[in-house]
Protein backbone atom coordinates (compact mmCIF):
# COMPACT_ATOMS: atom_id res chain seq x y z
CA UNK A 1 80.19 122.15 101.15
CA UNK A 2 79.50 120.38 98.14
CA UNK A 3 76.35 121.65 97.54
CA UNK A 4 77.44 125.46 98.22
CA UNK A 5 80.60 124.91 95.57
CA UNK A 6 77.65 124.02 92.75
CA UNK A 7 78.48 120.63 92.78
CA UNK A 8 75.89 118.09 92.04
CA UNK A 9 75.69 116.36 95.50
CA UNK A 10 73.56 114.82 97.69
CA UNK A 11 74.15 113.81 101.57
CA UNK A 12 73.30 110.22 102.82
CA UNK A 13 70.59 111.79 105.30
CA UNK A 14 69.58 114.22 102.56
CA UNK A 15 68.22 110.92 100.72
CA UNK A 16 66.35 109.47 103.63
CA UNK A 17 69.99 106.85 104.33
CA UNK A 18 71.50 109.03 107.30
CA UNK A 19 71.03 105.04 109.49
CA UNK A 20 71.35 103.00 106.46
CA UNK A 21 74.28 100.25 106.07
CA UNK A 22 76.99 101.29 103.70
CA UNK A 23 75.76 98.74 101.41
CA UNK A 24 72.31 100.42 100.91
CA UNK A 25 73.60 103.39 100.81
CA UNK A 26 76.09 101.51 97.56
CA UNK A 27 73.48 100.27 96.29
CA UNK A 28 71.15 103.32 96.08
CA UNK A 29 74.25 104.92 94.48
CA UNK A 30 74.20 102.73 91.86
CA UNK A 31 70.78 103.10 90.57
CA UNK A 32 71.16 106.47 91.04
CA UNK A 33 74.31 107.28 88.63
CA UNK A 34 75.59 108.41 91.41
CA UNK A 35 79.46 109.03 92.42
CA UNK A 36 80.08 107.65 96.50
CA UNK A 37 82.67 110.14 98.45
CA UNK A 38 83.40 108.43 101.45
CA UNK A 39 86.08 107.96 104.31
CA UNK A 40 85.26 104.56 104.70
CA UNK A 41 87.32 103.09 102.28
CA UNK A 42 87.94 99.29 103.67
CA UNK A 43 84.15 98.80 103.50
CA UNK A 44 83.75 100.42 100.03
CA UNK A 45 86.66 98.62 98.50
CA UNK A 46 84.84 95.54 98.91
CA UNK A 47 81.58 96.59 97.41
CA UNK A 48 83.65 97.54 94.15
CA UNK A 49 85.74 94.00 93.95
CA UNK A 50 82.05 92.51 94.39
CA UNK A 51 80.64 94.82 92.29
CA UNK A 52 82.99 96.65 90.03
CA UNK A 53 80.60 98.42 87.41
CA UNK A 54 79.20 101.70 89.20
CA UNK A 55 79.41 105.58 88.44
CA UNK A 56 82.43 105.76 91.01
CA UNK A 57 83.72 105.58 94.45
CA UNK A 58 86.28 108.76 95.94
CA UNK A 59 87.72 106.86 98.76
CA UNK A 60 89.46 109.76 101.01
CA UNK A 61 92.04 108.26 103.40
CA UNK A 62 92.74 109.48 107.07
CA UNK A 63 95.85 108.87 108.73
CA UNK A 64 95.87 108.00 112.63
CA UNK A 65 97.69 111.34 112.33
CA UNK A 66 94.91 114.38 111.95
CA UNK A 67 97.43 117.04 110.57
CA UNK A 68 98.07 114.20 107.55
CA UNK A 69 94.51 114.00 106.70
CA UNK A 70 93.20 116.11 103.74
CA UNK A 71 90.03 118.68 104.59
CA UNK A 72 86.97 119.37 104.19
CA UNK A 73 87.51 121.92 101.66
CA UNK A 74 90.30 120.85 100.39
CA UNK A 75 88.20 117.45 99.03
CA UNK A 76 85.81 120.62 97.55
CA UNK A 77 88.78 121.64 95.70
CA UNK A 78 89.99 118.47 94.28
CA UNK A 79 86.31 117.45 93.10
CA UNK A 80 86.64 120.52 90.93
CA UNK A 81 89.94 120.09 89.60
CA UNK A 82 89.05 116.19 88.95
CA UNK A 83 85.40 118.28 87.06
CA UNK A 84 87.80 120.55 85.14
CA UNK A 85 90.22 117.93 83.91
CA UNK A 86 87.22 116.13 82.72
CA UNK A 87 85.50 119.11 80.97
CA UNK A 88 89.22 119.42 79.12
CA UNK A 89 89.37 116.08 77.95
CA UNK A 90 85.96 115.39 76.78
């Protein structure tokens, strides 16, 4: 969905990482310049404290709850707003 809303993204099995442990997949972020949107934030939280200089992680929450959880396109839409806001300020 990323992709289709002209946003500069690439998928984890798009780059070859679809089996890959989250920390490769960090990692290969990293040297990439490369901003990580994930729903696993636990494991991502700790790859920042032990590594807090990178382009960016978008931790997305999800509540035990499914109707609390934000969607699909509704992360789309927020990426945007977050790319506007930016555009305004620089």
């Amino acid at each position: 969905m990323l992709s289709k809303a002209r946003h500069d993204a690439i998928a984890i099995n798009e780059a070859g990482l679809g089996s890959s442990p989250d920390s490769t997949v960090f990692n290969y972020a990293r040297q990439q310049g490369l901003v990580v949107l994930t729903r696993n934030c636990d494991d991502f939280e700790q790859f920042h404290q032990a590594e807090p200089v990178h382009p960016g992680i978008l931790a997305v929450y999800q509540n035990s709850d499914s109707s609390k959880n934000i969607s699909d396109r509704s992360i789309v839409a927020a990426i945007s707003n977050l790319e506007a806001m930016n555009e305004l300020c620089a």
